[in-house]
Protein backbone atom coordinates (compact mmCIF):
# COMPACT_ATOMS: atom_id res chain seq x y z
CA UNK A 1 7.67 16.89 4.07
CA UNK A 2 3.93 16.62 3.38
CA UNK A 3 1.23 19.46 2.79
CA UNK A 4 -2.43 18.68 2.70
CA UNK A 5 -5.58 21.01 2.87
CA UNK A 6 -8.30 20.32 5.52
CA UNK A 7 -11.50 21.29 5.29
CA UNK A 8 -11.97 24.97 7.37
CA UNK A 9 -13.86 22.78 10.42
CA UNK A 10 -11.04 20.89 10.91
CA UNK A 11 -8.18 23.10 10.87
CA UNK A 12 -10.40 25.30 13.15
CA UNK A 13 -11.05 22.10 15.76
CA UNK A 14 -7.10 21.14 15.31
CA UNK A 15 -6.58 24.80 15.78
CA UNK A 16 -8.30 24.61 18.93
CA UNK A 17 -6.81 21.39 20.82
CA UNK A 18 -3.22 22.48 19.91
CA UNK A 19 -4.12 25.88 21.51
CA UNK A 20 -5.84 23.70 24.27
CA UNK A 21 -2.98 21.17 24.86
CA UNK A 22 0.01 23.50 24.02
CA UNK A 23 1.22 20.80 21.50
CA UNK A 24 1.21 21.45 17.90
CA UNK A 25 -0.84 20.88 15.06
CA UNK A 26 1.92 19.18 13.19
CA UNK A 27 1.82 16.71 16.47
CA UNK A 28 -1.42 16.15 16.30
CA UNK A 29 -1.40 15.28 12.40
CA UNK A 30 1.25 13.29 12.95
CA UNK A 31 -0.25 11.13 15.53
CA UNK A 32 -3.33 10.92 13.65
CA UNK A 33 -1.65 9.20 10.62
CA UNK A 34 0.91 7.14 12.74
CA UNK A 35 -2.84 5.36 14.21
CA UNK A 36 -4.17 5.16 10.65
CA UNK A 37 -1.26 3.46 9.07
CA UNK A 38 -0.61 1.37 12.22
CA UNK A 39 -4.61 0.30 12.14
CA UNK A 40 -4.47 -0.22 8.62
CA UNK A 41 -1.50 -2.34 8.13
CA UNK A 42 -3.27 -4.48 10.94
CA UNK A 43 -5.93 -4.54 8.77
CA UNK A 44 -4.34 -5.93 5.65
CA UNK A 45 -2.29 -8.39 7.85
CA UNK A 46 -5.42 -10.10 9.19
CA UNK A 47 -6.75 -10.06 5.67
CA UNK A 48 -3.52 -12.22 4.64
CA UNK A 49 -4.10 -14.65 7.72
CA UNK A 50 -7.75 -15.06 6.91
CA UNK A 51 -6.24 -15.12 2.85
CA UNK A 52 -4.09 -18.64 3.95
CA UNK A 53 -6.13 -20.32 6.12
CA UNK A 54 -8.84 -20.34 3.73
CA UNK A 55 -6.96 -20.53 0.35
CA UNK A 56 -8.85 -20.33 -2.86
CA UNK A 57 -11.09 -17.61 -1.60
CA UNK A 58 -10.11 -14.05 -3.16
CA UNK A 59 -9.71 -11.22 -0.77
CA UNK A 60 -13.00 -9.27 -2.11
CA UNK A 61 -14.69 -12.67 -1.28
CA UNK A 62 -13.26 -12.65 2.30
CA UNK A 63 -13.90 -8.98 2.69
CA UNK A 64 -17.66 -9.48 1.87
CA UNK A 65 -18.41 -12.80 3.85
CA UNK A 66 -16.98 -10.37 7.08
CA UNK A 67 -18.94 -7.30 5.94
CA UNK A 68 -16.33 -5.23 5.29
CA UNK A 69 -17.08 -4.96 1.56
CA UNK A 70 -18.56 -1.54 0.83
């Protein structure tokens, strides 16, 4: 079970697509993170590849040379 806040401009704009698509907002959420985690753990698996075929450079290193540093 999770429970999380959102800010009032985003429950109101989830509010309105469930009401919209006649799915849920719980759907919605859950879909939402389901595409985060899947693009994320993409993320940190490319990061690994790029990690071993270019050993010796640390992973804030790689990050910046790609512009993904902040």
């Amino acid at each position: 079970m999770l429970a999380l806040r959102l800010p009032k401009h985003i429950e109101k704009r989830l509010e309105r697509l469930a009401t919209r698509t006649g799915r849920t907002k719980s759907y919605y959420a859950k879909q939402a993170i389901v595409e985060f985690l899947e693009a994320e753990e993409d993320y940190l698996l490319a990061l690994a590849r790029l990690e071993r075929q270019r050993p010796g450079i640390p992973l804030e290193e790689l990050e910046r040379r790609l512009g993904l540093a902040d």
